[in-house]
Protein backbone atom coordinates (compact mmCIF):
# COMPACT_ATOMS: atom_id res chain seq x y z
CA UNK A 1 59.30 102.54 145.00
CA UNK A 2 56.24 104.29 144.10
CA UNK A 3 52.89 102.73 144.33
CA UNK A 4 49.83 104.02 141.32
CA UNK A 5 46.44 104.70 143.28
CA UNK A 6 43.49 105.55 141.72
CA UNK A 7 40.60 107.14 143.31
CA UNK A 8 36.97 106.71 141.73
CA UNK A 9 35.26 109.07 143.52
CA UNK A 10 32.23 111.91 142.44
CA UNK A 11 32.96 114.00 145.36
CA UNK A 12 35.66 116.46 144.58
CA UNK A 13 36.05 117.69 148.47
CA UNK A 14 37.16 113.76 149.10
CA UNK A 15 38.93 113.02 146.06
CA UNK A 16 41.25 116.48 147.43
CA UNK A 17 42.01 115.48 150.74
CA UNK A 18 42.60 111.93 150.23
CA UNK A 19 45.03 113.20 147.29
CA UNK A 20 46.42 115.64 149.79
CA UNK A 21 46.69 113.32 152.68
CA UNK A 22 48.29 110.00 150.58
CA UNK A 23 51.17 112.52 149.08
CA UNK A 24 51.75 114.29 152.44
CA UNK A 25 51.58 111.04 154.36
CA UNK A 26 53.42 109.21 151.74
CA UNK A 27 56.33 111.16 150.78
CA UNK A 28 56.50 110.17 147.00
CA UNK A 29 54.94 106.36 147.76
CA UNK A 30 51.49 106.98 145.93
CA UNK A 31 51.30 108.59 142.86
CA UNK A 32 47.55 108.95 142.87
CA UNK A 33 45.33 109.19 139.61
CA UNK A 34 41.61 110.33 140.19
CA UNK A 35 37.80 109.53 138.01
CA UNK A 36 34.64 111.47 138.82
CA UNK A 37 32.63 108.77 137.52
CA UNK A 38 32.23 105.22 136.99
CA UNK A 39 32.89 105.32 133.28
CA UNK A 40 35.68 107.33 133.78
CA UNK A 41 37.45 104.80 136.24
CA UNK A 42 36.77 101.87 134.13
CA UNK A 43 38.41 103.42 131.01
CA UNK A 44 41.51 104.55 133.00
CA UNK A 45 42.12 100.56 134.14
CA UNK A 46 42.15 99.68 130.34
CA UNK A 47 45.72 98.93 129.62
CA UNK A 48 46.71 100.14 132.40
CA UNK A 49 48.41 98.78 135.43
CA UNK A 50 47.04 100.39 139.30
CA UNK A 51 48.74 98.95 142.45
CA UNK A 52 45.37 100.02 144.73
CA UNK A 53 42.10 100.89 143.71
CA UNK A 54 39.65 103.03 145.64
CA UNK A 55 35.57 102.86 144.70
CA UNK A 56 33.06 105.03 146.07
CA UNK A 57 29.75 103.05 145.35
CA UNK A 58 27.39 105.66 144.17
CA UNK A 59 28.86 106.96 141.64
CA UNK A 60 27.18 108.69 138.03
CA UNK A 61 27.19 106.71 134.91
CA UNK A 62 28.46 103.19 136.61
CA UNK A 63 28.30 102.65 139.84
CA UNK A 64 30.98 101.14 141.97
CA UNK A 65 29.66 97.66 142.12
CA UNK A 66 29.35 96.94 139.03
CA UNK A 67 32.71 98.53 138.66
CA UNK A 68 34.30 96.21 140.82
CA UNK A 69 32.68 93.14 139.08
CA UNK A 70 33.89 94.32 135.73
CA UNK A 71 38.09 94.48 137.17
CA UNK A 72 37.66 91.34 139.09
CA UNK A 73 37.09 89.81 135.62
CA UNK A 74 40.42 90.28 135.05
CA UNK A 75 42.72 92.01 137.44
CA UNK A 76 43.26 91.00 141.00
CA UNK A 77 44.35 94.45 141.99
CA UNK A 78 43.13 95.12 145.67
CA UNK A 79 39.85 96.93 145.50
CA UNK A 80 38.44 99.27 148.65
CA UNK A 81 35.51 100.67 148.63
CA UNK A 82 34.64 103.79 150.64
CA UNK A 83 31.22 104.40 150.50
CA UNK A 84 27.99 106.26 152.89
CA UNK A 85 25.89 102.93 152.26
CA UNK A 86 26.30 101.17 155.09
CA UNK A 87 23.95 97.83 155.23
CA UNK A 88 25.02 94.97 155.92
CA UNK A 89 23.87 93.57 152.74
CA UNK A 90 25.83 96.20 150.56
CA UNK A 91 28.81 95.66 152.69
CA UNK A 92 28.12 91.95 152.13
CA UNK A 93 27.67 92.00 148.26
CA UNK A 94 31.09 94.52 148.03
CA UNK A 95 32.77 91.30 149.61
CA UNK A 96 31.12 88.98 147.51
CA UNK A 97 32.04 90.76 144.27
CA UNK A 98 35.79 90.82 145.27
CA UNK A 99 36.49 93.74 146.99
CA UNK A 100 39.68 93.79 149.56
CA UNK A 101 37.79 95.83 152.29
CA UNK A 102 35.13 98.03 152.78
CA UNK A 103 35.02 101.65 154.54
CA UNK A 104 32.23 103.44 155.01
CA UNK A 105 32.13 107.28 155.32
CA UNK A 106 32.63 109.55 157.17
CA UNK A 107 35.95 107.42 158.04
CA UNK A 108 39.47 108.12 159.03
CA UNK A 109 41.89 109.13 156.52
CA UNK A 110 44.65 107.70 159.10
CA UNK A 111 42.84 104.32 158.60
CA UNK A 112 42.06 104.49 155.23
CA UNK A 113 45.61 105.18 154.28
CA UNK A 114 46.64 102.28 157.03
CA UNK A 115 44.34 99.75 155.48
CA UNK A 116 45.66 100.75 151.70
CA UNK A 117 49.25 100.60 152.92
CA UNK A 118 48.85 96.89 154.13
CA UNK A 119 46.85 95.71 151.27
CA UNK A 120 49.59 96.50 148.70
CA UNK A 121 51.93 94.96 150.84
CA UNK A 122 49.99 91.67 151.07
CA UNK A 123 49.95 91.80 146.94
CA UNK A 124 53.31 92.62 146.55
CA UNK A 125 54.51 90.19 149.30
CA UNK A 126 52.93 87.21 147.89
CA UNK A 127 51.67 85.50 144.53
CA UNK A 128 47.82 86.15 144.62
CA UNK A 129 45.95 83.62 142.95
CA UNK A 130 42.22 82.98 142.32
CA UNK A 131 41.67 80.17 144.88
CA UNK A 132 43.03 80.46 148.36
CA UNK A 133 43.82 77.01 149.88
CA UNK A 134 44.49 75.87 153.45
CA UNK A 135 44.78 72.19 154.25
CA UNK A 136 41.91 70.49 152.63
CA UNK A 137 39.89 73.72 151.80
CA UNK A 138 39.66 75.92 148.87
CA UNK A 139 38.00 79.12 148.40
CA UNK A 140 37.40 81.09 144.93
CA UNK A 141 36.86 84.60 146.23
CA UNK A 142 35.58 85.93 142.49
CA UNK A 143 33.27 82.72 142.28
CA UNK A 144 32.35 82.99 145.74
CA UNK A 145 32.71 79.02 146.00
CA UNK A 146 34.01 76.89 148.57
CA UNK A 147 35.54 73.42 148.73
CA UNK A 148 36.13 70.71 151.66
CA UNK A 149 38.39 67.97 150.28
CA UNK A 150 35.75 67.05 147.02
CA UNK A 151 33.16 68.25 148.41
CA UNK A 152 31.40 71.69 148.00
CA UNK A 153 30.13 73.70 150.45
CA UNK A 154 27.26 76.04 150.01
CA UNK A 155 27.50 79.04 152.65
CA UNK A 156 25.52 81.76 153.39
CA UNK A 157 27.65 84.77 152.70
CA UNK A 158 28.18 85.85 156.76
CA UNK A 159 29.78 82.42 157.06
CA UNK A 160 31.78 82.80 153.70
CA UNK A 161 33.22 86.41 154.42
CA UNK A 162 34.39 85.12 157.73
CA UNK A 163 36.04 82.02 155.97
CA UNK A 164 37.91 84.35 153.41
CA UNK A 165 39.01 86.46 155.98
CA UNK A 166 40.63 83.79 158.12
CA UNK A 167 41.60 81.94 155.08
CA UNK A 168 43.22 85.34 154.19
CA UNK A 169 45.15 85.03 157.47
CA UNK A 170 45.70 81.53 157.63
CA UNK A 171 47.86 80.56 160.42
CA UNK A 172 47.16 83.97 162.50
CA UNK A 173 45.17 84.93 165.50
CA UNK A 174 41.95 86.50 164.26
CA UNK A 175 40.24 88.61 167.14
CA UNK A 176 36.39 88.78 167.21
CA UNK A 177 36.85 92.89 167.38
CA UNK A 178 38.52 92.53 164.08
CA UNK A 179 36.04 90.29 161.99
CA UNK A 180 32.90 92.44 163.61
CA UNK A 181 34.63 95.74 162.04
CA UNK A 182 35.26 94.11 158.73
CA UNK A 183 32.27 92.64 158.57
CA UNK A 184 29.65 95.01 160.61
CA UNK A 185 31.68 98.00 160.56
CA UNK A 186 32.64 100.68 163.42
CA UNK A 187 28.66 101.52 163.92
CA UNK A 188 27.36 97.55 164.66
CA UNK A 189 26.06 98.15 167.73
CA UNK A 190 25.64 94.60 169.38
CA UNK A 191 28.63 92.19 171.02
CA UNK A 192 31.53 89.43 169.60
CA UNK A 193 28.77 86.81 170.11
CA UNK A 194 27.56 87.19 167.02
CA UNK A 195 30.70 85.94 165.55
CA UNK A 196 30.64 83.34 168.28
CA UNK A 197 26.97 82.42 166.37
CA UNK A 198 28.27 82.53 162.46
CA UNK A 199 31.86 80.47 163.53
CA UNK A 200 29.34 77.76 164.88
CA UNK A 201 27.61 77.90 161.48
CA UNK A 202 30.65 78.42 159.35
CA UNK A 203 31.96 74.67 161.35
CA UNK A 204 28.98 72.70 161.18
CA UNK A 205 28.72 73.66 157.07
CA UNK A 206 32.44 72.22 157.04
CA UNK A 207 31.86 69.08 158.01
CA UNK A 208 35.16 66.69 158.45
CA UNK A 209 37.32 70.01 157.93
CA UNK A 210 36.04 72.27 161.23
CA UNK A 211 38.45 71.20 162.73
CA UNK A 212 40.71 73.53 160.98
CA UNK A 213 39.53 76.57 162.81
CA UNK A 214 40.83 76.43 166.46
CA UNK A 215 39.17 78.88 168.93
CA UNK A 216 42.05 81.11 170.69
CA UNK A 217 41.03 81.26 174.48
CA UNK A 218 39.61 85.23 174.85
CA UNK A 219 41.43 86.27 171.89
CA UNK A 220 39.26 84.58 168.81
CA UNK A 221 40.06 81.90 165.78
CA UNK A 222 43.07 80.84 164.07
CA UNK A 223 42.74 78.75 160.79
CA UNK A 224 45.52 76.20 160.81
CA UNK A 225 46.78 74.36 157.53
């Protein structure tokens, strides 16, 4: 079965090798499209059908973010963006606006074909749907809104990206190491207490259901139904 990619990227050096690397690497998987420019990518996803999309953020005519915003108003397609703006409030705002996962440049085409592979998987594997429920809370990733029992919960968006992601992976042993590099990214240069800090948060803000997230002895947190 072959999986449709397409690459929105102005850089025609990267759009080539990650071409040549997803076909090689692949063997017939991806059949990847390509767009030079925002306006460009937008126009290819009307009436049309991707199973991965890949946005670099500064890109001519519209840029990535806005992009993004546009197909989350109607596709759930996985979204990556790969990307040389590395702040931790773009990285933030890529997550807020729906994006799957965030790689910023110069990366690892090993890794950025690794993190693609599993995405599609997760889509294809289950029924994606705009809320994301476990036990008594609910979280709108496109709305960017969060519910305990009746009650909504207003978090700061450190404490929500580290709710969708364990919400993401409900059930399953989330190491520190791996929220810090989705969140932070390879180049955060201070230690796992920091997630230690926003977890503490992330509880207190859920009131009656913080009880949900269970701390994993030296390993990290576990969201449980």
């Amino acid at each position: 079965m072959a999986f449709r990619m397409l690459l929105v990227e102005d850089d025609p050096e990267i759009r080539e090798i990650i071409t040549d690397y997803f076909t090689e690497k692949g063997q017939g998987v991806f059949q990847t499209e390509t767009a030079s420019a925002g306006e460009e990518g937008w126009n290819k996803c009307i009436g049309r059908e991707y199973d991965l999309v890949i946005l670099d953020v500064m890109l001519p005519e519209l840029d990535g973010f806005t992009l993004c915003r546009e197909l989350r108003k109607t596709s759930d397609v996985p979204i990556v963006f790969l990307t040389a703006r590395h702040s931790e409030e773009d990285r933030l705002h890529g997550y807020r606006l729906g994006c799957d996962d965030y790689i910023v440049k110069p990366f690892s085409l090993a890794e950025l074909y690794a993190k693609s592979s599993a995405l599609i998987k997760r889509a294809k594997g289950t029924v994606r749907s705009e809320t994301i429920v476990a036990g008594s809370i609910r979280l709108n990733p496109y709305r960017c809104t969060v519910f305990a029992g009746d009650a909504e919960v207003n978090l700061a968006p450190m404490e929500f990206a580290i709710l969708k992601i364990l919400m993401e992976n409900k059930g399953r042993t989330i190491s520190r190491e791996h929220i810090l590099i989705r969140i932070w990214g390879y180049d955060f240069d201070g230690n796992d207490r920091v997630v230690d800090n926003h977890v503490k948060k992330l509880r207190k803000a859920l009131g009656h259901a913080s009880g949900q997230i269970k701390t994993v002895f030296k390993k990290g947190y576990r969201l449980e139904e």
